[in-house]
PDB file of N, CA and C in Angstrom:
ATOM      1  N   UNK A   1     140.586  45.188 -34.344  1.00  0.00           N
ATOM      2  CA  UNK A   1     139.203  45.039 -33.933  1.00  0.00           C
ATOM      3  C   UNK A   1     139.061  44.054 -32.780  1.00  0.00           C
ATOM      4  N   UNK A   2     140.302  43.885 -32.326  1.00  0.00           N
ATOM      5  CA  UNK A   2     140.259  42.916 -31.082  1.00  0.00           C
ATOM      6  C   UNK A   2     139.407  44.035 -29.972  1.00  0.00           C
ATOM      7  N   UNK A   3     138.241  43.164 -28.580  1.00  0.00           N
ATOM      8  CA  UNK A   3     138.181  41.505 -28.876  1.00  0.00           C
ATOM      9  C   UNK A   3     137.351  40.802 -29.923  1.00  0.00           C
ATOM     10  N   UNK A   4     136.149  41.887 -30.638  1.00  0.00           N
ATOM     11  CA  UNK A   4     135.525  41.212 -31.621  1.00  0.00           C
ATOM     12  C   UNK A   4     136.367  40.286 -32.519  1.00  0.00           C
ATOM     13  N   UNK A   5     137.163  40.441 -33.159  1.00  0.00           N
ATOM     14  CA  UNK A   5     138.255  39.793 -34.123  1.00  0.00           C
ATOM     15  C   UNK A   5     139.515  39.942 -33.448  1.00  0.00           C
ATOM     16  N   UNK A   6     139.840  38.322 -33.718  1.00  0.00           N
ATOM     17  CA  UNK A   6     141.054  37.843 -33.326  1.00  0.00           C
ATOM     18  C   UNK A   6     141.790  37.253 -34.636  1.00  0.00           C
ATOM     19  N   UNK A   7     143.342  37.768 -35.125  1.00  0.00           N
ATOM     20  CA  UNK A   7     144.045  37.201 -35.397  1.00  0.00           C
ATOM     21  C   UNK A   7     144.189  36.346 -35.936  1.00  0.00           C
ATOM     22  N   UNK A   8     144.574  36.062 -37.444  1.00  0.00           N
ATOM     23  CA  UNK A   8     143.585  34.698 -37.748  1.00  0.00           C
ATOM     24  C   UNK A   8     142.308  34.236 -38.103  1.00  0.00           C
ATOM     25  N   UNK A   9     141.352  35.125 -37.479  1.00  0.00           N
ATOM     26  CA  UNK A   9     139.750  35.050 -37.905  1.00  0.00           C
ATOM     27  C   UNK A   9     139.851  35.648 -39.682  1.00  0.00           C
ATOM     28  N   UNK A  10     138.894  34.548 -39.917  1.00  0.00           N
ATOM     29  CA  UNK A  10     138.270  34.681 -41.319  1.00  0.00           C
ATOM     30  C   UNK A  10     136.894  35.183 -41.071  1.00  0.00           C
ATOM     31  N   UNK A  11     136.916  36.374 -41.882  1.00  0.00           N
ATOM     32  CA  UNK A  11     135.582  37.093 -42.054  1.00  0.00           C
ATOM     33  C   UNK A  11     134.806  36.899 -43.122  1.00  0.00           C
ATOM     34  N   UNK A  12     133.479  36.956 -42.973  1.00  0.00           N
ATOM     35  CA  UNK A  12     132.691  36.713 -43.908  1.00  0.00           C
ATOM     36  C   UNK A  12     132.041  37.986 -44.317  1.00  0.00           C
ATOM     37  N   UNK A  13     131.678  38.144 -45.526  1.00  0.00           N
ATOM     38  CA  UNK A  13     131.068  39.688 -45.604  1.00  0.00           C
ATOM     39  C   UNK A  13     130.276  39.685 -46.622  1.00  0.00           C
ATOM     40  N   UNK A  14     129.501  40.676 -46.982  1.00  0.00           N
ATOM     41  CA  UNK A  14     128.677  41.214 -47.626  1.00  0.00           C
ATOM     42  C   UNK A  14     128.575  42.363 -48.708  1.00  0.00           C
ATOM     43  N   UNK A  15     128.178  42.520 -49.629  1.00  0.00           N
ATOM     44  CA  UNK A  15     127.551  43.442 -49.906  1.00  0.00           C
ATOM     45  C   UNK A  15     126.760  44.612 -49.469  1.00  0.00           C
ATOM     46  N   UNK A  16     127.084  46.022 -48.694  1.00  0.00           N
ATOM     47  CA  UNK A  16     126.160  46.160 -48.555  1.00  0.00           C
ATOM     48  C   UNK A  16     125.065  46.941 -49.006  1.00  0.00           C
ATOM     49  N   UNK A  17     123.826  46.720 -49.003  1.00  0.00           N
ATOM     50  CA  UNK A  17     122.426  47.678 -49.261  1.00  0.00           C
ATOM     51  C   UNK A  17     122.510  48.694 -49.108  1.00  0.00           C
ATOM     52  N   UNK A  18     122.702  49.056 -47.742  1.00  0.00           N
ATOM     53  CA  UNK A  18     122.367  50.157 -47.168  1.00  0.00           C
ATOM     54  C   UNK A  18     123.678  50.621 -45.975  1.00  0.00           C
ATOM     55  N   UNK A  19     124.043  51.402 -45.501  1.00  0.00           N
ATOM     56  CA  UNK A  19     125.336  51.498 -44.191  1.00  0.00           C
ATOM     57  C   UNK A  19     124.545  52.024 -43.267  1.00  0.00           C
ATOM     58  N   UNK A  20     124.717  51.146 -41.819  1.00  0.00           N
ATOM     59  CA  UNK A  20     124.412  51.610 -40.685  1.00  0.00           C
ATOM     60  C   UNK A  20     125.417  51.734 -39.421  1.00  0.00           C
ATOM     61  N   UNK A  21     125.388  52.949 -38.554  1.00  0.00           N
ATOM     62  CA  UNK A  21     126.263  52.916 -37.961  1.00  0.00           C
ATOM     63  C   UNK A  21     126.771  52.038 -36.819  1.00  0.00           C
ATOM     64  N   UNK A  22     127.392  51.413 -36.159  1.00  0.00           N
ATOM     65  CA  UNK A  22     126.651  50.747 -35.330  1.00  0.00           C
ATOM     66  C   UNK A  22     127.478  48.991 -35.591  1.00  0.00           C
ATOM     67  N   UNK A  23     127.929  48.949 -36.762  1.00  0.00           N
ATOM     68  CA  UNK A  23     127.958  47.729 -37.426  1.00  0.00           C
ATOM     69  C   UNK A  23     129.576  47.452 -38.170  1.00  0.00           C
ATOM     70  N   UNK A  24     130.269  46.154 -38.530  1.00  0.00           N
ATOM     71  CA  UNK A  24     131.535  46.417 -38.774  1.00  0.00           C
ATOM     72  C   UNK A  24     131.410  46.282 -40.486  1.00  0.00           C
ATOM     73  N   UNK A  25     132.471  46.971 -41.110  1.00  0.00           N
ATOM     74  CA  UNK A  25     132.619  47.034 -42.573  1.00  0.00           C
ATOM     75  C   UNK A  25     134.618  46.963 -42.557  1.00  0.00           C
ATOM     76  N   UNK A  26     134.687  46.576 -44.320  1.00  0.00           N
ATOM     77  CA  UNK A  26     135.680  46.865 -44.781  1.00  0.00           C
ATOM     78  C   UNK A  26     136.206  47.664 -45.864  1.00  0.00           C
ATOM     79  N   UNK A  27     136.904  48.501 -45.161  1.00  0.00           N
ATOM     80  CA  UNK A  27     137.013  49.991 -46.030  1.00  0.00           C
ATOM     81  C   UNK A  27     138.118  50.269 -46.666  1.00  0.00           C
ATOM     82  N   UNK A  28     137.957  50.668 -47.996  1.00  0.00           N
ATOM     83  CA  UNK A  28     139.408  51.385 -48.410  1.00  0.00           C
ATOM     84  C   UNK A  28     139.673  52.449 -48.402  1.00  0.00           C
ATOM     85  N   UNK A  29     140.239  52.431 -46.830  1.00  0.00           N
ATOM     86  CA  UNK A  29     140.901  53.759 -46.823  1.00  0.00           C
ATOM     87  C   UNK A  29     141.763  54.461 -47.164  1.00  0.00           C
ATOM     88  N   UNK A  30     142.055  55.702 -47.584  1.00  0.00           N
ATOM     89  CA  UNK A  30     143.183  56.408 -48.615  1.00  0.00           C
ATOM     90  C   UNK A  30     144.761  56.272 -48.225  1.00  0.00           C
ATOM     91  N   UNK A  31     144.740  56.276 -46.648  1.00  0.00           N
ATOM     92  CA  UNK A  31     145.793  56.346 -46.193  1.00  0.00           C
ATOM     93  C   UNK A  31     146.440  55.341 -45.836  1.00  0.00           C
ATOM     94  N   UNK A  32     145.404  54.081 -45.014  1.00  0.00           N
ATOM     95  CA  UNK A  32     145.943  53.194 -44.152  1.00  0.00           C
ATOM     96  C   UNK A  32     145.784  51.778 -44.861  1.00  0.00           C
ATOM     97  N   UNK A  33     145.079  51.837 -46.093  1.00  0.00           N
ATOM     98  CA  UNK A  33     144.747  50.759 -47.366  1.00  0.00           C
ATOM     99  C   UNK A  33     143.219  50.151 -46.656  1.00  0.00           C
ATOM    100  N   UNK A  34     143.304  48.669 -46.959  1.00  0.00           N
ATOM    101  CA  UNK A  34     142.154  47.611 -46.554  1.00  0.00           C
ATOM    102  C   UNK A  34     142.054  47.855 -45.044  1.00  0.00           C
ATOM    103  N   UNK A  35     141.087  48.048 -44.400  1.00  0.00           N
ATOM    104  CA  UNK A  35     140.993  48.474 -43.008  1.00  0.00           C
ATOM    105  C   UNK A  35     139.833  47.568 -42.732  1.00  0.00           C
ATOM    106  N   UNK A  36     139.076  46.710 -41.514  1.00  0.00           N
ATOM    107  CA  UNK A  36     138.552  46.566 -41.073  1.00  0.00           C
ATOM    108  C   UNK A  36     137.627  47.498 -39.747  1.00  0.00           C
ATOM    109  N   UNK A  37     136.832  48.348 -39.840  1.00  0.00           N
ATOM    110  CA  UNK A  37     136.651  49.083 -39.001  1.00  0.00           C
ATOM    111  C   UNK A  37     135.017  49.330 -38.637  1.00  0.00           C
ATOM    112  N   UNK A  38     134.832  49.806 -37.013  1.00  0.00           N
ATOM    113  CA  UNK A  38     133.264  49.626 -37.018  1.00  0.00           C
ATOM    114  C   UNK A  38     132.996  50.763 -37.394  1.00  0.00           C
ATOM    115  N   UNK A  39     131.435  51.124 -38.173  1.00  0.00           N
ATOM    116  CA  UNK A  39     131.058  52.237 -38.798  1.00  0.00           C
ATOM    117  C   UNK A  39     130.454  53.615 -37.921  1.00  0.00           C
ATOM    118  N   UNK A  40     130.696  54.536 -37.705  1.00  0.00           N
ATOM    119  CA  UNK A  40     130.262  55.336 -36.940  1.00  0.00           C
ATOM    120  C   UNK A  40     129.107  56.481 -37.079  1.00  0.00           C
ATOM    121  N   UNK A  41     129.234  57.598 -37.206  1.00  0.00           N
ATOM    122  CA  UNK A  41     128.235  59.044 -37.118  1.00  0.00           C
ATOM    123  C   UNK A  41     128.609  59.097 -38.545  1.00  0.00           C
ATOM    124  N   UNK A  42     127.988  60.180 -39.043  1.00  0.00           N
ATOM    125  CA  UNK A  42     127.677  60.807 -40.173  1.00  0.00           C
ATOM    126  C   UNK A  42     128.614  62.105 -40.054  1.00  0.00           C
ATOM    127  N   UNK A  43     129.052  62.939 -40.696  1.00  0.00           N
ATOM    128  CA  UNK A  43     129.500  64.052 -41.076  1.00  0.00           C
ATOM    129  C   UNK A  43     130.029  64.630 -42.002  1.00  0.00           C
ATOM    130  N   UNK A  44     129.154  65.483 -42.512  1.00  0.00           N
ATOM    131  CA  UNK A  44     128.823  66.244 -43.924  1.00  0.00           C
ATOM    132  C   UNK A  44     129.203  65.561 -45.054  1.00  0.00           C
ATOM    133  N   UNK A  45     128.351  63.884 -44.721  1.00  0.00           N
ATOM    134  CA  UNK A  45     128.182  62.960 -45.982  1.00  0.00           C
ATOM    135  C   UNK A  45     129.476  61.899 -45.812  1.00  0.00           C
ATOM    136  N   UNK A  46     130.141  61.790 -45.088  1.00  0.00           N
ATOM    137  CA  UNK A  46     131.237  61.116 -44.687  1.00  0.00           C
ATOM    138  C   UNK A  46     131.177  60.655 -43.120  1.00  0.00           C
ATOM    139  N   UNK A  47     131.724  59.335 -43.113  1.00  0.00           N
ATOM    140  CA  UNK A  47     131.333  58.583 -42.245  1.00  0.00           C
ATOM    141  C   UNK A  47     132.832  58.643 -41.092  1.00  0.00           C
ATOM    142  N   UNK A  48     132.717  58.529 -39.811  1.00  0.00           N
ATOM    143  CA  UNK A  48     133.365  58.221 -39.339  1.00  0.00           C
ATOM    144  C   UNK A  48     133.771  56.940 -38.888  1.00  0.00           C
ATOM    145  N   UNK A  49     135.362  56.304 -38.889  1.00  0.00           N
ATOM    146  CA  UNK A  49     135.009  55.065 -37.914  1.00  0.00           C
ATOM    147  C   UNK A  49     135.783  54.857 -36.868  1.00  0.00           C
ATOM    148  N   UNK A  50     135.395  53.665 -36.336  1.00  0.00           N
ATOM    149  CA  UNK A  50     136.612  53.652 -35.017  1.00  0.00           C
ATOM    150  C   UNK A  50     136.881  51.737 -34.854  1.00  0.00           C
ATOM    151  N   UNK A  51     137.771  51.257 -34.047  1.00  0.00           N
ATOM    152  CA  UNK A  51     137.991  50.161 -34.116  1.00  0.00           C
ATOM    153  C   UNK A  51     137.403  49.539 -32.475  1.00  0.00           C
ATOM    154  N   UNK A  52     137.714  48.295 -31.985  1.00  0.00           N
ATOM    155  CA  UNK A  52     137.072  48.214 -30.899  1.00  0.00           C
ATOM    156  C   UNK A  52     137.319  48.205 -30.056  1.00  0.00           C
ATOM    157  N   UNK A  53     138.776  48.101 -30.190  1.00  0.00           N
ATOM    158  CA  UNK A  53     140.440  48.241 -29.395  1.00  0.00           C
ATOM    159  C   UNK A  53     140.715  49.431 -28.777  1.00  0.00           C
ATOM    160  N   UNK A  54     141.023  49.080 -27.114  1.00  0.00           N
ATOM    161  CA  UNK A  54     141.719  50.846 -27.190  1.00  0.00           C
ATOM    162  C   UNK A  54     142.970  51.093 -27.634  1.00  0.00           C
ATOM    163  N   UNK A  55     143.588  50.026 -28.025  1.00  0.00           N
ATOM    164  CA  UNK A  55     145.122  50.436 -28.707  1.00  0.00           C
ATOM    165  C   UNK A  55     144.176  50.958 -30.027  1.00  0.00           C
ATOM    166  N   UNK A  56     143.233  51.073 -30.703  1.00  0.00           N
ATOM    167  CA  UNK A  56     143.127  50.824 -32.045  1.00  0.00           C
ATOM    168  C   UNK A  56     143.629  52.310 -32.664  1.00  0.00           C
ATOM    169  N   UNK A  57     143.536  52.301 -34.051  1.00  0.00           N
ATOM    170  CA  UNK A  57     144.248  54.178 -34.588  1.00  0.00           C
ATOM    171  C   UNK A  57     143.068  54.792 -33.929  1.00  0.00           C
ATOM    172  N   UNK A  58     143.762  55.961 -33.551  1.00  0.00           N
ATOM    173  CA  UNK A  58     142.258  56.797 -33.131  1.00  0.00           C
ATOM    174  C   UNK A  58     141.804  57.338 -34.040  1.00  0.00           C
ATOM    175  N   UNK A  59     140.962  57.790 -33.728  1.00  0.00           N
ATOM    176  CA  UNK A  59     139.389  58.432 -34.488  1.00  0.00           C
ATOM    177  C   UNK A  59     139.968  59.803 -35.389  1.00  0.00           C
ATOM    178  N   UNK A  60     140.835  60.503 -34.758  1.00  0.00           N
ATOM    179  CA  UNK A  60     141.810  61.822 -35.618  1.00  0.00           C
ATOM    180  C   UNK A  60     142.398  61.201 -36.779  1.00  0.00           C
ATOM    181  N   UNK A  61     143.241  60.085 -36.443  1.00  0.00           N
ATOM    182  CA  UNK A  61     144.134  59.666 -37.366  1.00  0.00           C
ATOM    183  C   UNK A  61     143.159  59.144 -38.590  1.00  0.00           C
ATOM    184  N   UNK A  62     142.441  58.116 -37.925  1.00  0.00           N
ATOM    185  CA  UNK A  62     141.603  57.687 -39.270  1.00  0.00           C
ATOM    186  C   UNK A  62     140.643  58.809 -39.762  1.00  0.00           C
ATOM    187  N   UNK A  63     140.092  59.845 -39.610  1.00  0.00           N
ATOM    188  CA  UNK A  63     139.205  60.485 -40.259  1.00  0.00           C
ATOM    189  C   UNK A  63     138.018  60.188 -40.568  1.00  0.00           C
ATOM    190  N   UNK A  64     137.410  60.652 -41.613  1.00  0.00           N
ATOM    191  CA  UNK A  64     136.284  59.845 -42.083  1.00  0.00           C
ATOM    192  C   UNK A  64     136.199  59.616 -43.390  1.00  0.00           C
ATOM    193  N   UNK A  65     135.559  58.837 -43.710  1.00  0.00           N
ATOM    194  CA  UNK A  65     135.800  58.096 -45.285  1.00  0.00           C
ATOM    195  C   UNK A  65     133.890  58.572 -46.240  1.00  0.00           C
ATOM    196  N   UNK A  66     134.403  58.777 -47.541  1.00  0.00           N
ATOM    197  CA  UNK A  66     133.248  58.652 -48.222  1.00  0.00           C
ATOM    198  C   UNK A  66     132.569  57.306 -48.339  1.00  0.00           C
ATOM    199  N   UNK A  67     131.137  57.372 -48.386  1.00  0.00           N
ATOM    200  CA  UNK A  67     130.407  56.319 -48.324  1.00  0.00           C
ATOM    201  C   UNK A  67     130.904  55.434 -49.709  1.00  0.00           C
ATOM    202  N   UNK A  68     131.614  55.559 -50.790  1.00  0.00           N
ATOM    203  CA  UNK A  68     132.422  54.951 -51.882  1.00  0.00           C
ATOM    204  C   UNK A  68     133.861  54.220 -51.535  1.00  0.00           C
ATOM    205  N   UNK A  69     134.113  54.397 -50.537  1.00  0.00           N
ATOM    206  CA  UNK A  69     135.028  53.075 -50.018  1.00  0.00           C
ATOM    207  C   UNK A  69     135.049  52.649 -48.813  1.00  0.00           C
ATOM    208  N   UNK A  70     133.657  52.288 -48.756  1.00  0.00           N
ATOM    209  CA  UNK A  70     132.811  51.807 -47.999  1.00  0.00           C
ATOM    210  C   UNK A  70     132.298  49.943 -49.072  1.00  0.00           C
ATOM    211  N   UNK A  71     133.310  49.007 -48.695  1.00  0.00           N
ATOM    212  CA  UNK A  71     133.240  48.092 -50.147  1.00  0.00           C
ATOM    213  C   UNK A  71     132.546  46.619 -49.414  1.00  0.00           C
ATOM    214  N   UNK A  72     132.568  46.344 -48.141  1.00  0.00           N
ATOM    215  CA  UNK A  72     131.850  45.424 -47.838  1.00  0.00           C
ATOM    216  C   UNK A  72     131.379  45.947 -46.497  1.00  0.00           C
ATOM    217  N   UNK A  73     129.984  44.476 -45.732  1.00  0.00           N
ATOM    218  CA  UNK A  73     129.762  44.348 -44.449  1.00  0.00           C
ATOM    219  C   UNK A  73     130.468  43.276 -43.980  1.00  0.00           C
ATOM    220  N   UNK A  74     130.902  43.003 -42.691  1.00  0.00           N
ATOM    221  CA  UNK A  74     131.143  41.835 -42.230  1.00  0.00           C
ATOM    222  C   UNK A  74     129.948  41.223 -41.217  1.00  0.00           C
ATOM    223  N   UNK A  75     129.457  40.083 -41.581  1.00  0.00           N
ATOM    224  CA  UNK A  75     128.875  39.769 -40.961  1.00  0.00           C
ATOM    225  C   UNK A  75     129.206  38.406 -40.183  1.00  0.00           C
ATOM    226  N   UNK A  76     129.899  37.316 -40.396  1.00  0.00           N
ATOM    227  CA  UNK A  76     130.491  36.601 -39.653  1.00  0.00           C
ATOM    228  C   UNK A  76     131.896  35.998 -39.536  1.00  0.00           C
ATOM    229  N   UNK A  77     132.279  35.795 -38.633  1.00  0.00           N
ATOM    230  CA  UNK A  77     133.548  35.379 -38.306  1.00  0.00           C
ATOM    231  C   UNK A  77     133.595  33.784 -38.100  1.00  0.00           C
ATOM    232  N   UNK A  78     135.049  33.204 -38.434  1.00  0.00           N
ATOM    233  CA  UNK A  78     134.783  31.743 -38.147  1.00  0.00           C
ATOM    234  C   UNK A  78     136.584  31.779 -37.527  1.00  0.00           C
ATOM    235  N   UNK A  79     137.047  31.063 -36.450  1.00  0.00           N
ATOM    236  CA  UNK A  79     138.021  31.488 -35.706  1.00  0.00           C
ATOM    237  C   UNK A  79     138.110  30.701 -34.970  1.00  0.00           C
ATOM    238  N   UNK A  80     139.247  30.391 -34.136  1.00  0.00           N
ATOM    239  CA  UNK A  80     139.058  29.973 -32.670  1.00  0.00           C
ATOM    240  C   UNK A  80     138.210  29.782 -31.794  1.00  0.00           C
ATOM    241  N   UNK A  81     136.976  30.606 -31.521  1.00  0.00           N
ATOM    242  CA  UNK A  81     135.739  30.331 -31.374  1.00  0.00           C
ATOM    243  C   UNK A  81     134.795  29.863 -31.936  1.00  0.00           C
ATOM    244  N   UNK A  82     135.043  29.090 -33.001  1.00  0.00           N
ATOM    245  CA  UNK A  82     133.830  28.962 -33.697  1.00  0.00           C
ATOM    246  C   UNK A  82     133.217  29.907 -34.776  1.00  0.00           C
ATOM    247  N   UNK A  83     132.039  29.538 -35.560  1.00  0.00           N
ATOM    248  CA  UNK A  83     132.034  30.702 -35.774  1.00  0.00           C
ATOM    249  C   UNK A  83     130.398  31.404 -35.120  1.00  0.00           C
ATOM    250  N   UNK A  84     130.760  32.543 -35.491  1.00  0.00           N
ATOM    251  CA  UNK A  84     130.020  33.948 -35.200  1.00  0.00           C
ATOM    252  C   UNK A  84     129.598  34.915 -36.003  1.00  0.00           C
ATOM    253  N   UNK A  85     128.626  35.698 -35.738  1.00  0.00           N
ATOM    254  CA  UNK A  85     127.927  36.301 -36.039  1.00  0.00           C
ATOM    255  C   UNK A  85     128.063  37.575 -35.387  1.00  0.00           C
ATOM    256  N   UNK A  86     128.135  38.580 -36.417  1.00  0.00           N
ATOM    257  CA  UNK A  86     129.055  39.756 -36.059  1.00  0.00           C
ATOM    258  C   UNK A  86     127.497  41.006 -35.876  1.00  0.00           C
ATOM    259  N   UNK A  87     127.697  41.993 -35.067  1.00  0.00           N
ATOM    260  CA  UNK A  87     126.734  43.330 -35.363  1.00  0.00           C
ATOM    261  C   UNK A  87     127.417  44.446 -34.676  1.00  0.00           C
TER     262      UNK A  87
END
């Protein structure tokens, strides 16, 4: 998720309410385990995601995940910079 997250950064997260796309979460994904990834489009009830990196897995490889391992939000980071506030 570099440059949002760097290496080392401790994330803070959430619960969330509701999923919006747009925003970063941590997912358990089937294949690749605990994933950090930003949340994307909708399709046929399954979410896509992508990372922020252009090295990151692409969008084929990761697939899309059911909204059920879909297990936190991240909302801030504390790091080398300080910390932050993630969207």
């Amino acid at each position: 998720m570099s440059p949002t997250l760097k290496d080392g950064d401790i994330v803070i997260t959430i619960k969330p309410r509701s999923l919006r796309p747009g925003l970063i979460y941590v997912v358990d994904h089937i294949d690749l385990g605990r994933v950090i990834k930003r949340l994307g489009d909708v399709e046929n009830g399954r979410y896509r995601l992508s990372g922020d990196n252009a090295k990151s897995t692409p969008r084929p490889v990761m697939g899309t995940v059911e909204p059920g391992r879909i297990k936190a939000r991240a909302i801030m980071t504390i790091g080398s910079r300080g910390i932050r506030r993630l969207r």
